[in-house]
PDB file of N, CA and C in Angstrom:
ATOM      1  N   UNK A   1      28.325  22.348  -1.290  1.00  0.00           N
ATOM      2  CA  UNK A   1      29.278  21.262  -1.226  1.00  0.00           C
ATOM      3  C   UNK A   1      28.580  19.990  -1.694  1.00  0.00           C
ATOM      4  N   UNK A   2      29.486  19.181  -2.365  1.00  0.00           N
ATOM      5  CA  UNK A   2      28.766  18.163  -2.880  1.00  0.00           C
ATOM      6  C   UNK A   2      29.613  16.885  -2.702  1.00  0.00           C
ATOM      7  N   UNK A   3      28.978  15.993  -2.097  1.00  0.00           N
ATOM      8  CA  UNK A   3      29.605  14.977  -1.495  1.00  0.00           C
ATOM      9  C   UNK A   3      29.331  13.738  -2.885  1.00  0.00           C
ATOM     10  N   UNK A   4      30.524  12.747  -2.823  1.00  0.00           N
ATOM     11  CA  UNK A   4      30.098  11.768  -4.052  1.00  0.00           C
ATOM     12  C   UNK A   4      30.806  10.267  -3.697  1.00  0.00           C
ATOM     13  N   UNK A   5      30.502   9.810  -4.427  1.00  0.00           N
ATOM     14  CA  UNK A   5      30.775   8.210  -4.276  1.00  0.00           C
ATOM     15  C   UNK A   5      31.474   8.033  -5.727  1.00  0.00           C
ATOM     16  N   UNK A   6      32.470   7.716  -6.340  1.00  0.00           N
ATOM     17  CA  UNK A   6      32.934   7.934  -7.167  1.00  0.00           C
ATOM     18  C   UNK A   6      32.530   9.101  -8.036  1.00  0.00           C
ATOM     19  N   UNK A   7      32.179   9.042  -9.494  1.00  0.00           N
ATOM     20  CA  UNK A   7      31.540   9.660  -9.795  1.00  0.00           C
ATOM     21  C   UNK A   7      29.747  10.163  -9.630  1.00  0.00           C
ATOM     22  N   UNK A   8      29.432   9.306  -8.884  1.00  0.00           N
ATOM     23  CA  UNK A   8      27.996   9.628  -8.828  1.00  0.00           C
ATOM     24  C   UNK A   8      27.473  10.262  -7.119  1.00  0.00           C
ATOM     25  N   UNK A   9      27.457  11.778  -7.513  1.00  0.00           N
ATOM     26  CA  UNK A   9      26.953  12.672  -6.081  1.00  0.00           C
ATOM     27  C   UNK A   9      26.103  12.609  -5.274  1.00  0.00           C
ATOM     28  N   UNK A  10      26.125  12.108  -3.683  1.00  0.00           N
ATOM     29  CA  UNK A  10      25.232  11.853  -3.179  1.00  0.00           C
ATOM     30  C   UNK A  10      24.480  12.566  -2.604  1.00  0.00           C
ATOM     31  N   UNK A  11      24.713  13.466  -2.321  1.00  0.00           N
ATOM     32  CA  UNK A  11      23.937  15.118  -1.542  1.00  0.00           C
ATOM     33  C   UNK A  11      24.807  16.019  -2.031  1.00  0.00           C
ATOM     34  N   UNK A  12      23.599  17.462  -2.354  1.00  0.00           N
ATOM     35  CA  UNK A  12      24.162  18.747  -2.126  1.00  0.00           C
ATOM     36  C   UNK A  12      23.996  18.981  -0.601  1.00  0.00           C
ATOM     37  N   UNK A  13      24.982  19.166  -0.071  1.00  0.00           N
ATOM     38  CA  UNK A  13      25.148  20.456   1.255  1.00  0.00           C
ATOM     39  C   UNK A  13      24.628  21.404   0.944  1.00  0.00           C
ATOM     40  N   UNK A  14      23.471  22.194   2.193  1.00  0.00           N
ATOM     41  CA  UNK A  14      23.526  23.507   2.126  1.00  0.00           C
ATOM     42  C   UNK A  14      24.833  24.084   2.914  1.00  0.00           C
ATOM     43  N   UNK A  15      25.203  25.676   2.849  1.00  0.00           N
ATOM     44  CA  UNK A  15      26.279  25.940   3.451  1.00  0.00           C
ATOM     45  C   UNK A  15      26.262  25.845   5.208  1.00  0.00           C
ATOM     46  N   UNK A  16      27.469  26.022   5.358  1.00  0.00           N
ATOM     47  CA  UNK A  16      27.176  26.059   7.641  1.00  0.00           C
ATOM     48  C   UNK A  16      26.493  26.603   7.620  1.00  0.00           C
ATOM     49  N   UNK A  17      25.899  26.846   9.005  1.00  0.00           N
ATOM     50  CA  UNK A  17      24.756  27.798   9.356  1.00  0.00           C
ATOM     51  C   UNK A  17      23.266  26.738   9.874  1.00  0.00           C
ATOM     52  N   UNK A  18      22.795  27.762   9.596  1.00  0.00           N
ATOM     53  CA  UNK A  18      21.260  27.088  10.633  1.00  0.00           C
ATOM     54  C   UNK A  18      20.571  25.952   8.885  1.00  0.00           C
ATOM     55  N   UNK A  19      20.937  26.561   7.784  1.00  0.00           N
ATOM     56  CA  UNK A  19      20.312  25.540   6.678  1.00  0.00           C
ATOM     57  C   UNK A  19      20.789  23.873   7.348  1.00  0.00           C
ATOM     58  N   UNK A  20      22.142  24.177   7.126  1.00  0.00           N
ATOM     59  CA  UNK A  20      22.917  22.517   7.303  1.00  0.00           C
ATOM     60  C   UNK A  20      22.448  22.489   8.687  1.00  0.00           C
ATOM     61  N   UNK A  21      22.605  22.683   9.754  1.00  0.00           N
ATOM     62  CA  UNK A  21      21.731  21.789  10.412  1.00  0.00           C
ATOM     63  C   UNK A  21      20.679  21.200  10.364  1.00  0.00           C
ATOM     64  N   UNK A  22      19.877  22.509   9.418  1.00  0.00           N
ATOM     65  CA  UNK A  22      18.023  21.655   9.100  1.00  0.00           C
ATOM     66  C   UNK A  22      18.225  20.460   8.488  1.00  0.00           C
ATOM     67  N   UNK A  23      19.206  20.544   7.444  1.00  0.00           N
ATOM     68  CA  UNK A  23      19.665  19.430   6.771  1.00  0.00           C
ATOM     69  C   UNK A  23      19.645  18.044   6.858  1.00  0.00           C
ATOM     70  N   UNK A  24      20.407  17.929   8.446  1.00  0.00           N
ATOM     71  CA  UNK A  24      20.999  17.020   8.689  1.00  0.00           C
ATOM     72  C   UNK A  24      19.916  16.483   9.869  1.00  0.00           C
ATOM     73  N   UNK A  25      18.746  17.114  10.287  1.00  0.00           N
ATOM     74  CA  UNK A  25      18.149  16.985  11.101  1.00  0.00           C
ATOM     75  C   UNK A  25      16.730  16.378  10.418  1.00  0.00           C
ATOM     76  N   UNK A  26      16.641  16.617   9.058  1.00  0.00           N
ATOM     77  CA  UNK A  26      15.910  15.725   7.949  1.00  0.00           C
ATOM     78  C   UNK A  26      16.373  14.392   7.518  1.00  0.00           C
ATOM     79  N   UNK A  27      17.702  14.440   7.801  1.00  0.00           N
ATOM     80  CA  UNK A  27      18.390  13.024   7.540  1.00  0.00           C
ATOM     81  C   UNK A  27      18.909  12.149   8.501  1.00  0.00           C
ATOM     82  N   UNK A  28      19.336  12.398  10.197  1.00  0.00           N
ATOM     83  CA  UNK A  28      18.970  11.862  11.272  1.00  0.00           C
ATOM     84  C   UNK A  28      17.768  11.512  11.657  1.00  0.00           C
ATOM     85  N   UNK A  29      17.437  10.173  11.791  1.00  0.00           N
ATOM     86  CA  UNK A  29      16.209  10.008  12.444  1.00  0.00           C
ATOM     87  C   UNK A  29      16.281  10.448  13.889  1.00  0.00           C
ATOM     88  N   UNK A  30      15.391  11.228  14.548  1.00  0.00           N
ATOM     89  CA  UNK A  30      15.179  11.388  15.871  1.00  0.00           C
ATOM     90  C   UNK A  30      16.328  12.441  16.426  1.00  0.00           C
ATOM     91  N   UNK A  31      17.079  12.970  16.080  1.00  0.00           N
ATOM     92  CA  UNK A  31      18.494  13.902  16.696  1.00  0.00           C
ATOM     93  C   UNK A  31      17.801  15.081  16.837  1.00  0.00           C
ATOM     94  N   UNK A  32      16.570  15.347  15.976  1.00  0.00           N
ATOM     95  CA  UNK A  32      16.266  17.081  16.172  1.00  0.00           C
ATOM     96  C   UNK A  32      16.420  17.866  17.053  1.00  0.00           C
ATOM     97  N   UNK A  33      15.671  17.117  18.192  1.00  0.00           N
ATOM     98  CA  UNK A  33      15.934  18.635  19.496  1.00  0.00           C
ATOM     99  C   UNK A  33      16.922  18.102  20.213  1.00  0.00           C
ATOM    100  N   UNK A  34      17.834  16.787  19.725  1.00  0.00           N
ATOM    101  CA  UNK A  34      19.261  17.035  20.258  1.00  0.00           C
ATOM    102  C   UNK A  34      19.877  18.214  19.702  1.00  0.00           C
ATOM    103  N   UNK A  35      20.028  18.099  18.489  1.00  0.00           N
ATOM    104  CA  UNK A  35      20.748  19.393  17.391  1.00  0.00           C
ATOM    105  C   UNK A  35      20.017  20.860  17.951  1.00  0.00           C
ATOM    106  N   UNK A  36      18.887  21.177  18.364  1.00  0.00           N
ATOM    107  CA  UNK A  36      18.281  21.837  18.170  1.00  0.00           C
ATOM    108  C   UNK A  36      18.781  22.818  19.743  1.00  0.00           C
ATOM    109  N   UNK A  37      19.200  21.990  20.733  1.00  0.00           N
ATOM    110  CA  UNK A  37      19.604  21.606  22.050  1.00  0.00           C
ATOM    111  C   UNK A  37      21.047  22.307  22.078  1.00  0.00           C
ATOM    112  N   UNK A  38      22.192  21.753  21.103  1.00  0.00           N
ATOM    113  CA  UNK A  38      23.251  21.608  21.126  1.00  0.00           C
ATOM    114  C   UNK A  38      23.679  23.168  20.379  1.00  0.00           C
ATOM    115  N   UNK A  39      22.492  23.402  19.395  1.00  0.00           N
ATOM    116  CA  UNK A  39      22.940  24.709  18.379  1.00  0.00           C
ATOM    117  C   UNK A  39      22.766  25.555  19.524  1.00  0.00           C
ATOM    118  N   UNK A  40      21.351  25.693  20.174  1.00  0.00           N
ATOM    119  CA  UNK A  40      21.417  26.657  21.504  1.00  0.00           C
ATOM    120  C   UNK A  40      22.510  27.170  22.654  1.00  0.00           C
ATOM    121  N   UNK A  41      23.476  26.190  22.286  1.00  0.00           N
ATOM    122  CA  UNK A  41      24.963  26.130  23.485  1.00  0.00           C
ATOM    123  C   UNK A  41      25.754  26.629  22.741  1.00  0.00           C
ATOM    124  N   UNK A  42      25.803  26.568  21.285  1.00  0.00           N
ATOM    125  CA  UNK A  42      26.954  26.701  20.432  1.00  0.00           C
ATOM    126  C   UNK A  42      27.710  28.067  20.666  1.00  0.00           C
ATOM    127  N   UNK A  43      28.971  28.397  21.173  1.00  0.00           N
ATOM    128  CA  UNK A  43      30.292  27.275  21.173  1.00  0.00           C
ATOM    129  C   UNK A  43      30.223  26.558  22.368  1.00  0.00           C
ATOM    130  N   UNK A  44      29.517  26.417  22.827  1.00  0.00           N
ATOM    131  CA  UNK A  44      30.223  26.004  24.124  1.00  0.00           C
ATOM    132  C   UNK A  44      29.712  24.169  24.722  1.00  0.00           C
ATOM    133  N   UNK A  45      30.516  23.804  24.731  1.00  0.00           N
ATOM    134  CA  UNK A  45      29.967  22.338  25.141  1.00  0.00           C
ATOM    135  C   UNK A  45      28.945  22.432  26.111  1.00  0.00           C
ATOM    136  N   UNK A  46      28.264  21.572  26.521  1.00  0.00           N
ATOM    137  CA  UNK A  46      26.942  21.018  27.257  1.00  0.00           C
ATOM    138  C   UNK A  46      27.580  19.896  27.911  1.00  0.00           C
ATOM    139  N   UNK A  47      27.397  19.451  29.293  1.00  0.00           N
ATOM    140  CA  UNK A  47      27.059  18.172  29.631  1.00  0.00           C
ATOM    141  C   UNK A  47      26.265  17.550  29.749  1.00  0.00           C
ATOM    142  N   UNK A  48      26.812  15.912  29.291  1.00  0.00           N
ATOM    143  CA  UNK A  48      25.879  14.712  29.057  1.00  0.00           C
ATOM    144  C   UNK A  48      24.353  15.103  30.053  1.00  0.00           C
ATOM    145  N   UNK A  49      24.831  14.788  30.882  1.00  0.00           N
ATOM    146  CA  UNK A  49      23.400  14.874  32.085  1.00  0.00           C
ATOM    147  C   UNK A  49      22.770  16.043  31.914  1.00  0.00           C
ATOM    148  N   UNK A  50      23.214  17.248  31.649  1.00  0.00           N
ATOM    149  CA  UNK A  50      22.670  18.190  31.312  1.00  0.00           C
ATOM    150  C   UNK A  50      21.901  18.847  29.881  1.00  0.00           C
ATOM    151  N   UNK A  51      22.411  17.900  28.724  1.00  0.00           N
ATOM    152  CA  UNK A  51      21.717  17.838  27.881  1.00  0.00           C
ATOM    153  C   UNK A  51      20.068  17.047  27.942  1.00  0.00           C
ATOM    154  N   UNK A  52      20.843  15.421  28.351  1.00  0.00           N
ATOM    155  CA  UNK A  52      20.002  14.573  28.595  1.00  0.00           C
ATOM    156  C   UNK A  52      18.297  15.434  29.459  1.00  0.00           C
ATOM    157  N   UNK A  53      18.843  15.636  30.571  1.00  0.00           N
ATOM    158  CA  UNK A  53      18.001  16.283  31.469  1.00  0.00           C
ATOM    159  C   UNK A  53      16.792  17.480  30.242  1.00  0.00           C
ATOM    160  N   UNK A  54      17.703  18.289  29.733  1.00  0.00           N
ATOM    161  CA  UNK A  54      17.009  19.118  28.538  1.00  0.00           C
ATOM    162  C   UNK A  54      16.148  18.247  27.362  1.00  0.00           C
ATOM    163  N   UNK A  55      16.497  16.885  27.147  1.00  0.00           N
ATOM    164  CA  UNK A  55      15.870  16.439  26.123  1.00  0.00           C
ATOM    165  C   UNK A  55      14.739  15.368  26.957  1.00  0.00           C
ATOM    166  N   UNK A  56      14.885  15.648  28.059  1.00  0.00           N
ATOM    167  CA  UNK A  56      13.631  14.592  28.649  1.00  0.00           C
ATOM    168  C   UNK A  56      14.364  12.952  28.575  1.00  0.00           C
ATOM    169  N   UNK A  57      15.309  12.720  28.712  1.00  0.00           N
ATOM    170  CA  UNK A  57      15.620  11.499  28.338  1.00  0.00           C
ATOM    171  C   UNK A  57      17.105  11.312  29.735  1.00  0.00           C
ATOM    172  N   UNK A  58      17.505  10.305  29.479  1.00  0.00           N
ATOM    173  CA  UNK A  58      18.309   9.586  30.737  1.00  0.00           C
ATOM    174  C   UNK A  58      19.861   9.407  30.071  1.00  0.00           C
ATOM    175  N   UNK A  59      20.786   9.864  30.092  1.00  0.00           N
ATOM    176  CA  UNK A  59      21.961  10.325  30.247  1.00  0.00           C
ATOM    177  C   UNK A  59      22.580   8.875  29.540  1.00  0.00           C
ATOM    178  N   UNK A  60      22.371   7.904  30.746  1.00  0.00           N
ATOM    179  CA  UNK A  60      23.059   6.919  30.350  1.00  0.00           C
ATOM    180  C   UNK A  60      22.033   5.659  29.634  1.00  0.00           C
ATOM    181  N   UNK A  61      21.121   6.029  28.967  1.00  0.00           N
ATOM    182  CA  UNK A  61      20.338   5.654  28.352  1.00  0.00           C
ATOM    183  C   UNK A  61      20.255   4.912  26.864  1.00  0.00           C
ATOM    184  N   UNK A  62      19.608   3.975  26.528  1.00  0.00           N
ATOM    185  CA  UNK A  62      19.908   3.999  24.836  1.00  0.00           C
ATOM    186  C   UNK A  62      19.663   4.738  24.134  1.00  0.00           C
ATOM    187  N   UNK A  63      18.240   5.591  24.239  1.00  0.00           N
ATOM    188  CA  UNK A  63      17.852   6.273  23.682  1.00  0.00           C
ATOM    189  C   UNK A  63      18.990   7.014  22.911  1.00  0.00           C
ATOM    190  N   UNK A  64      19.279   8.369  23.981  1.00  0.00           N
ATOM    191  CA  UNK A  64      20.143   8.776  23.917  1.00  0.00           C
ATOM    192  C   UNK A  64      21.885   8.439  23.632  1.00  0.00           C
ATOM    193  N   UNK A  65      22.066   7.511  24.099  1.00  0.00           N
ATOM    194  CA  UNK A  65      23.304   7.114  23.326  1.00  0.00           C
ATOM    195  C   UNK A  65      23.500   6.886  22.027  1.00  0.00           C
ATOM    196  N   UNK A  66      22.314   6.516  21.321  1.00  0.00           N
ATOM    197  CA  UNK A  66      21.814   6.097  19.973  1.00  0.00           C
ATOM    198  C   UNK A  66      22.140   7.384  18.895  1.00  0.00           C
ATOM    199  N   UNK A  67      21.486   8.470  19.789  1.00  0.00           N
ATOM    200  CA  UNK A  67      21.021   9.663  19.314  1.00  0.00           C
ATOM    201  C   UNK A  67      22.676  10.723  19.205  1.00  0.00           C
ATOM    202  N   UNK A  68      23.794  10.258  20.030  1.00  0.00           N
ATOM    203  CA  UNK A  68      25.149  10.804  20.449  1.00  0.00           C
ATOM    204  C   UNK A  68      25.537  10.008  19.183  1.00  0.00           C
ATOM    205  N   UNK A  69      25.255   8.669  19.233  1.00  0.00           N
ATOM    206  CA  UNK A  69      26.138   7.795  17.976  1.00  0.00           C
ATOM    207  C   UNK A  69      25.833   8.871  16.691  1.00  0.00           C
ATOM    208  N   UNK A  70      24.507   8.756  16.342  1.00  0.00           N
ATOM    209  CA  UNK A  70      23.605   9.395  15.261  1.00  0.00           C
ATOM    210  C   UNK A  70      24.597  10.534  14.377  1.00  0.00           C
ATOM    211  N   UNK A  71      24.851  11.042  15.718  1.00  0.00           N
ATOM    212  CA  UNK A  71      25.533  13.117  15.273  1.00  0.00           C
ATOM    213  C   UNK A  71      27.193  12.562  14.958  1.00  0.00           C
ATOM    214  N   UNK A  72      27.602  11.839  16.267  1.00  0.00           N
ATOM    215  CA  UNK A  72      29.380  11.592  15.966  1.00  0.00           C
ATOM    216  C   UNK A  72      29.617  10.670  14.890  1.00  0.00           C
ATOM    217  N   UNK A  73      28.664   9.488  13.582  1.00  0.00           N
ATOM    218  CA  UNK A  73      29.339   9.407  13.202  1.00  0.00           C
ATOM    219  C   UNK A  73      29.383   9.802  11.600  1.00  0.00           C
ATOM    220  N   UNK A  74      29.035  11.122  11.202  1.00  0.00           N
ATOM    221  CA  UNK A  74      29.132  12.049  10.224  1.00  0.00           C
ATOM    222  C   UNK A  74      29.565  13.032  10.572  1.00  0.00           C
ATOM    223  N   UNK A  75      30.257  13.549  12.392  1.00  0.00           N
ATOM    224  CA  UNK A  75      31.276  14.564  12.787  1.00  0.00           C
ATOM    225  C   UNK A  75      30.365  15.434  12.881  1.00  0.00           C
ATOM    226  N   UNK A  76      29.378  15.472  13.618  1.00  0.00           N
ATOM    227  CA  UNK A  76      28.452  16.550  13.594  1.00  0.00           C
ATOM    228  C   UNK A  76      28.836  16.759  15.452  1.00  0.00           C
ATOM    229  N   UNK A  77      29.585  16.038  15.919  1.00  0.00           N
ATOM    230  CA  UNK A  77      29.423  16.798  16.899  1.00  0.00           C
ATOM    231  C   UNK A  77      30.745  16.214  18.181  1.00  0.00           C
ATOM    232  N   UNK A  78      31.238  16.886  18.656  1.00  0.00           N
ATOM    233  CA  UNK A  78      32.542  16.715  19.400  1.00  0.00           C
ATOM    234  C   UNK A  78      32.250  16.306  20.427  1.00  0.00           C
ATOM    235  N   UNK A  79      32.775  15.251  21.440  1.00  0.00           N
ATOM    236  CA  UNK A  79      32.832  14.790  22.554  1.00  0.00           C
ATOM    237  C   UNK A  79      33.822  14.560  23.076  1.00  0.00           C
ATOM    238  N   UNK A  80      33.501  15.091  24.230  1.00  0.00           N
ATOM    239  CA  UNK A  80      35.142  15.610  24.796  1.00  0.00           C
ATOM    240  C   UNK A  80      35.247  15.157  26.149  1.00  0.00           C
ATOM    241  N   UNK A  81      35.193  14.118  26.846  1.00  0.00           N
ATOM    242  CA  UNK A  81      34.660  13.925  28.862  1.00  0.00           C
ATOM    243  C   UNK A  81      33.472  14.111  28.464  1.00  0.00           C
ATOM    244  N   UNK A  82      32.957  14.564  29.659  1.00  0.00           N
ATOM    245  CA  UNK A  82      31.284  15.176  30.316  1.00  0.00           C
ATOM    246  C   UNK A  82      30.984  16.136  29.185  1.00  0.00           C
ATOM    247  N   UNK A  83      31.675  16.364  28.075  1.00  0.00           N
ATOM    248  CA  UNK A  83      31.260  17.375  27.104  1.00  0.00           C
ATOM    249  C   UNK A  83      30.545  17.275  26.238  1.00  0.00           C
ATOM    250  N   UNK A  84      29.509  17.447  25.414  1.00  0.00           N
ATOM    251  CA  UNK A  84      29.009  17.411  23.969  1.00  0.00           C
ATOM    252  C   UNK A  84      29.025  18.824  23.168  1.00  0.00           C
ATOM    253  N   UNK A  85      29.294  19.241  22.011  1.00  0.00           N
ATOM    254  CA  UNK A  85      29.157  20.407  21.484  1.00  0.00           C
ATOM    255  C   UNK A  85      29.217  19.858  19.644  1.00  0.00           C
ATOM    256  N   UNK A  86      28.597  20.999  19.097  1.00  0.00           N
ATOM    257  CA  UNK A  86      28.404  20.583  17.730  1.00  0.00           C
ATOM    258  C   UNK A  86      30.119  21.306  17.438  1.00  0.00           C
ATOM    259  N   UNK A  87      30.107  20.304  15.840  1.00  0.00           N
ATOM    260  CA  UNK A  87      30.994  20.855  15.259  1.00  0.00           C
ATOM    261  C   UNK A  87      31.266  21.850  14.498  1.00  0.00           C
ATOM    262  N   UNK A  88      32.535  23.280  14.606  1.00  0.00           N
ATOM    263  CA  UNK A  88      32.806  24.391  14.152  1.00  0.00           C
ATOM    264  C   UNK A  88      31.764  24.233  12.721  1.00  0.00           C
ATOM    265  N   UNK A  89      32.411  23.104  11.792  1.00  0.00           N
ATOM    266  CA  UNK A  89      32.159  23.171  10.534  1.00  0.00           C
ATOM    267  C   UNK A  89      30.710  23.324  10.032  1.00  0.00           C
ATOM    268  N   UNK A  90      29.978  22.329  11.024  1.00  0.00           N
ATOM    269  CA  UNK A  90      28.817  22.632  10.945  1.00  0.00           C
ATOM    270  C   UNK A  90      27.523  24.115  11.427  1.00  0.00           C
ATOM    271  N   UNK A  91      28.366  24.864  11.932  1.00  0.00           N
ATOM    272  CA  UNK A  91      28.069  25.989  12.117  1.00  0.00           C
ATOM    273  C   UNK A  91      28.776  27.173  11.174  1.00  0.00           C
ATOM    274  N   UNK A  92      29.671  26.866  10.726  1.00  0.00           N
ATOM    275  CA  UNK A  92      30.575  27.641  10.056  1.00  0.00           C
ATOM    276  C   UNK A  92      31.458  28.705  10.578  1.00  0.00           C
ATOM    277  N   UNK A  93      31.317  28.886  11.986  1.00  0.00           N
ATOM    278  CA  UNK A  93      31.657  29.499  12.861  1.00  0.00           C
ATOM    279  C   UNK A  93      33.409  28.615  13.016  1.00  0.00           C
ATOM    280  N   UNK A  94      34.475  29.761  13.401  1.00  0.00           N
ATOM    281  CA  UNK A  94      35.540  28.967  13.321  1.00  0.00           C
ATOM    282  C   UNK A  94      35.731  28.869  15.039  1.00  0.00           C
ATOM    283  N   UNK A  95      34.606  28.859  15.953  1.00  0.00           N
ATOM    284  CA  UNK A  95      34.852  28.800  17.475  1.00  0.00           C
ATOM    285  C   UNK A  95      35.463  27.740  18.138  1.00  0.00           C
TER     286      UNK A  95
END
């Protein structure tokens, strides 16, 4: 997949799957073992505190809020309440 700005393409996508996450985990600063965290749950949402708790970091934290902004705003990842989970697309999985 190839994403563009008029005519001029700004990334190839690799396809869903474990590539595009590596992907995107080269191009997030700092999200890795959020993503890395979140693929481990996949389908199933995680809660905040319970992620947090997994990444060594504090729930209601900047760190981490930084790191939630990071993934939601290229749709990498659904938030739902107390929920976090990556997105279908990005797994390629239609769960």
């Amino acid at each position: 997949m190839v994403s563009s700005l008029g005519d001029t393409p700004i990334a190839v996508l690799p396809p869903p799957g474990p590539e595009l996450v590596g992907f995107w985990k080269s191009k997030l600063s700092g999200v890795g073992p959020m993503l890395d965290v979140l693929a481990g749950h996949y389908a199933n949402a995680i809660a905040r505190e319970e992620l947090a708790i997994e990444l060594g970091l504090a729930a209601g934290g900047g760190t981490f809020s930084t790191y939630i902004s990071r993934l939601r705003s290229p749709g990498l990842v659904e938030v739902n309440g107390p929920g976090i989970r990556l997105e279908s697309a990005l797994t390629g999985d239609a769960a």
